[in-house]
N, C-alpha and C. Protein backbone atom coordinates (compact mmCIF):
# COMPACT_ATOMS: atom_id res chain seq x y z
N UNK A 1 -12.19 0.90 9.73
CA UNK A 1 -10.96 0.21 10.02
C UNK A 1 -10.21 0.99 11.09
N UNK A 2 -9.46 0.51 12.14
CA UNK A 2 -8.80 0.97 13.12
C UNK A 2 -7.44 1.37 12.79
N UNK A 3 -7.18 1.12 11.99
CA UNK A 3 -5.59 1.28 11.05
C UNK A 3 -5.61 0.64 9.60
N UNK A 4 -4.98 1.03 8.87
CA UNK A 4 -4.73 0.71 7.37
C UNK A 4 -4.19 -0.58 7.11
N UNK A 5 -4.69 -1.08 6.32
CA UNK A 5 -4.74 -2.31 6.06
C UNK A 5 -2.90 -2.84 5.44
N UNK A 6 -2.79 -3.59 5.64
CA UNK A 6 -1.49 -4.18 5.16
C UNK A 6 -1.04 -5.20 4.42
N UNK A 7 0.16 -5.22 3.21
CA UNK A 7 0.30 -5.99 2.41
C UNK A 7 1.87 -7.20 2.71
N UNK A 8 1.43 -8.40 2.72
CA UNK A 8 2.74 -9.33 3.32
C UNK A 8 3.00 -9.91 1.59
N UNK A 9 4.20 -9.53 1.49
CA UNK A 9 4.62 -9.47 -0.17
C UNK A 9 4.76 -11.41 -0.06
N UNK A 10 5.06 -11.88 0.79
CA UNK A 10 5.85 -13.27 0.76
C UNK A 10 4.64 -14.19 1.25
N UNK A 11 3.84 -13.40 1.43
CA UNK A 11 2.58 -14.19 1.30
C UNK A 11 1.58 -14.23 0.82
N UNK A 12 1.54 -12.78 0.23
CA UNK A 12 0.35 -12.98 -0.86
C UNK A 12 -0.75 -12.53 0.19
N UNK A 13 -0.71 -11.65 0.91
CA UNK A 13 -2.16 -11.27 2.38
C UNK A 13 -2.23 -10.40 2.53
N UNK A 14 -3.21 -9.78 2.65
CA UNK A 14 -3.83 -8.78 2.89
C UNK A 14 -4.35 -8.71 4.29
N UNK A 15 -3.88 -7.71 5.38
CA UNK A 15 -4.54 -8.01 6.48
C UNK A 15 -5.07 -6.84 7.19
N UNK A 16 -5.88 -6.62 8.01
CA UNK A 16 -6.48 -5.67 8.63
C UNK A 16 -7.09 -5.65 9.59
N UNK A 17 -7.36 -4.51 10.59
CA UNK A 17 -8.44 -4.81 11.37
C UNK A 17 -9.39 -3.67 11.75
N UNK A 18 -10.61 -4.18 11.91
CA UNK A 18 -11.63 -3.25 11.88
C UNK A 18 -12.67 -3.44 13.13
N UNK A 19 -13.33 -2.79 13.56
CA UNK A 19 -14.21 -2.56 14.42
C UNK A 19 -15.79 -2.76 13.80
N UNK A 20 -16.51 -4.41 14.09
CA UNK A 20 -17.73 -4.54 13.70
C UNK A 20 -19.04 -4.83 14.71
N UNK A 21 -19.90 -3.62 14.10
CA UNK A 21 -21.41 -3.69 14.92
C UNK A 21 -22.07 -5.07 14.28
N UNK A 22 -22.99 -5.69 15.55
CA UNK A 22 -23.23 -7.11 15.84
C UNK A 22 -24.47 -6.92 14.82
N UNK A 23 -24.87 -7.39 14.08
CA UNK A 23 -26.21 -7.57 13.62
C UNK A 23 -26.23 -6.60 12.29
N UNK A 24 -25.13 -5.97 12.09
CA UNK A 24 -24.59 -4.96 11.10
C UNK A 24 -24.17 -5.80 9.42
N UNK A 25 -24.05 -5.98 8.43
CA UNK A 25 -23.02 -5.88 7.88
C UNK A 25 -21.89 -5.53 7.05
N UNK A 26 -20.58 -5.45 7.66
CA UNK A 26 -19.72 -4.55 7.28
C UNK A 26 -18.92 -4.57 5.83
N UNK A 27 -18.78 -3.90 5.25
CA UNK A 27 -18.38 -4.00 3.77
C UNK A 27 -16.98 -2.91 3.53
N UNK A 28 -16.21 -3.75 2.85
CA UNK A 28 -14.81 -3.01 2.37
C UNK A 28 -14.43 -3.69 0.86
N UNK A 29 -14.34 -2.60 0.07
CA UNK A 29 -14.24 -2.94 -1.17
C UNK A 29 -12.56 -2.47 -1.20
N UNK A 30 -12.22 -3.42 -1.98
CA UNK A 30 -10.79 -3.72 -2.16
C UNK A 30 -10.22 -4.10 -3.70
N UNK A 31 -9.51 -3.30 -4.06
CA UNK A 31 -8.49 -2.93 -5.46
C UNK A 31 -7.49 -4.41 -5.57
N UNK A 32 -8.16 -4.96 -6.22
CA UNK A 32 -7.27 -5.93 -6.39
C UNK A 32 -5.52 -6.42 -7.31
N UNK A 33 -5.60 -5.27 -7.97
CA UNK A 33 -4.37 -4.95 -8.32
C UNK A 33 -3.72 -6.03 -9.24
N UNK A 34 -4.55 -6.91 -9.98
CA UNK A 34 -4.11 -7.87 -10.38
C UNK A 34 -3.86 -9.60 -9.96
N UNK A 35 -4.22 -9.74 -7.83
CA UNK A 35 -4.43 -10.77 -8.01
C UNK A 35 -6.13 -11.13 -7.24
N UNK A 36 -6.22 -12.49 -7.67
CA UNK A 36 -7.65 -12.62 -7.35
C UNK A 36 -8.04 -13.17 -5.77
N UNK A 37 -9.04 -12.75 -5.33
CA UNK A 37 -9.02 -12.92 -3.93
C UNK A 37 -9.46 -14.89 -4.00
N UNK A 38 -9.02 -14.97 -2.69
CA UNK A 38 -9.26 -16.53 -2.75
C UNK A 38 -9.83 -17.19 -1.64
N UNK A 39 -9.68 -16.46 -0.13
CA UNK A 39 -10.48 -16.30 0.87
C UNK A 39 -10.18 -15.59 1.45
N UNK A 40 -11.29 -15.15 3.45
CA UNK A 40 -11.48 -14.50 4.15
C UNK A 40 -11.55 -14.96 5.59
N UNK A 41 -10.31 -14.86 6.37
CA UNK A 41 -10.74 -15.49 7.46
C UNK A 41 -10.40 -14.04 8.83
N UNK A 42 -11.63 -14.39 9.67
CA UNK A 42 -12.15 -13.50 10.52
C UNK A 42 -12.30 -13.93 12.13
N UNK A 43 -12.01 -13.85 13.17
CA UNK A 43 -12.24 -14.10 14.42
C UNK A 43 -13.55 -13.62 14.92
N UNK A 44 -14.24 -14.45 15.32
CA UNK A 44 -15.62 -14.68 16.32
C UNK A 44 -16.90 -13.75 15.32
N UNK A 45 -16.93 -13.99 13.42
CA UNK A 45 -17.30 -13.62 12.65
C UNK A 45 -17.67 -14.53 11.56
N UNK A 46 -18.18 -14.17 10.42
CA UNK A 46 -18.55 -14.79 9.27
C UNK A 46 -17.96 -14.02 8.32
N UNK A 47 -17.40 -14.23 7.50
CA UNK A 47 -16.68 -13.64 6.45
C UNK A 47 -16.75 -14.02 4.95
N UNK A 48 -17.14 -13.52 4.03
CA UNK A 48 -17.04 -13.56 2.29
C UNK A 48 -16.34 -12.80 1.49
N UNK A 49 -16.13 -13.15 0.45
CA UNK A 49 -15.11 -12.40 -0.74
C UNK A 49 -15.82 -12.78 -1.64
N UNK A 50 -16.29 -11.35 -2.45
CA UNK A 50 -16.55 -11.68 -3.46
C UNK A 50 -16.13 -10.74 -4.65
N UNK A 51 -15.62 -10.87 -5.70
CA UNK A 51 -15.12 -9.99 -7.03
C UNK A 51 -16.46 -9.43 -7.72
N UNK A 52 -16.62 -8.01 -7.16
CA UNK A 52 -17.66 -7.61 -7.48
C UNK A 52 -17.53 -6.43 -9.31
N UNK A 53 -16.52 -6.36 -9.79
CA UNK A 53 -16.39 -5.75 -11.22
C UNK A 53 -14.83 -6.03 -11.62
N UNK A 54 -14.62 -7.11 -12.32
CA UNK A 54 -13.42 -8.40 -12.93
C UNK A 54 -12.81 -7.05 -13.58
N UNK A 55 -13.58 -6.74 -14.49
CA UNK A 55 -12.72 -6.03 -15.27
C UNK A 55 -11.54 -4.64 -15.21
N UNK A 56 -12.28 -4.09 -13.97
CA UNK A 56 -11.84 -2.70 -13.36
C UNK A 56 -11.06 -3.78 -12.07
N UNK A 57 -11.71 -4.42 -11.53
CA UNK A 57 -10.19 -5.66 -10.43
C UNK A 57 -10.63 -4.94 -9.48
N UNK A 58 -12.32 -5.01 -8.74
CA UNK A 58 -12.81 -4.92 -7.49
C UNK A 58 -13.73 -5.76 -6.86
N UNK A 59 -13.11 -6.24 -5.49
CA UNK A 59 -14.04 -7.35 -4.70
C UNK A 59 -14.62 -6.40 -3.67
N UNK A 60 -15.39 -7.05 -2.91
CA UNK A 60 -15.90 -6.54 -1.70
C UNK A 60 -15.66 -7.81 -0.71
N UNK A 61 -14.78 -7.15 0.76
CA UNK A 61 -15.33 -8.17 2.20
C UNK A 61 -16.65 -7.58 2.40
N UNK A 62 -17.06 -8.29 3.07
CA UNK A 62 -18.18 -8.69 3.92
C UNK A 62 -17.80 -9.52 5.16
N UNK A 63 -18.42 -8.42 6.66
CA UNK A 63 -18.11 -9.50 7.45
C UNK A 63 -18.99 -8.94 8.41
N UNK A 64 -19.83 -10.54 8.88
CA UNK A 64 -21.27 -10.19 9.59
C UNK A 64 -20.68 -11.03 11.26
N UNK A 65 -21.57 -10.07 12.10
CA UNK A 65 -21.79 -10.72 13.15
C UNK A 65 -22.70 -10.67 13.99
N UNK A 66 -23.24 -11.69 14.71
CA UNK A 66 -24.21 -11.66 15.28
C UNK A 66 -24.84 -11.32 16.26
């Protein structure tokens, strides 16, 4: 990540930005703190969310490019 990620209280977002190798894919696991992720949107990329351990409240991005 190029800088630390950031929280918009009045919106409920999580935002960030990161630096991704083409043919790579990049993974950031994220503390969900109680709410559940719901999507992932990414510029000139493919992007997923998925809640990878409910109980402890951790997802992983994923974001591929080509």
């Amino acid at each position: 990540m190029t800088r630390y990620p950031s929280w918009n209280i009045s919106k409920n977002e999580l935002s960030g930005i990161s630096k991704v190798v083409g043919g790579e894919p990049y993974r950031v696991i994220i503390a969900l703190n109680g709410f559940k992720p719901v999507k992932a949107i990414v510029r000139e990329a493919k992007a997923s969310v998925m809640v990878l351990d409910e109980k402890n409240g951790l997802a992983v991005l994923e974001i591929k490019k080509d």
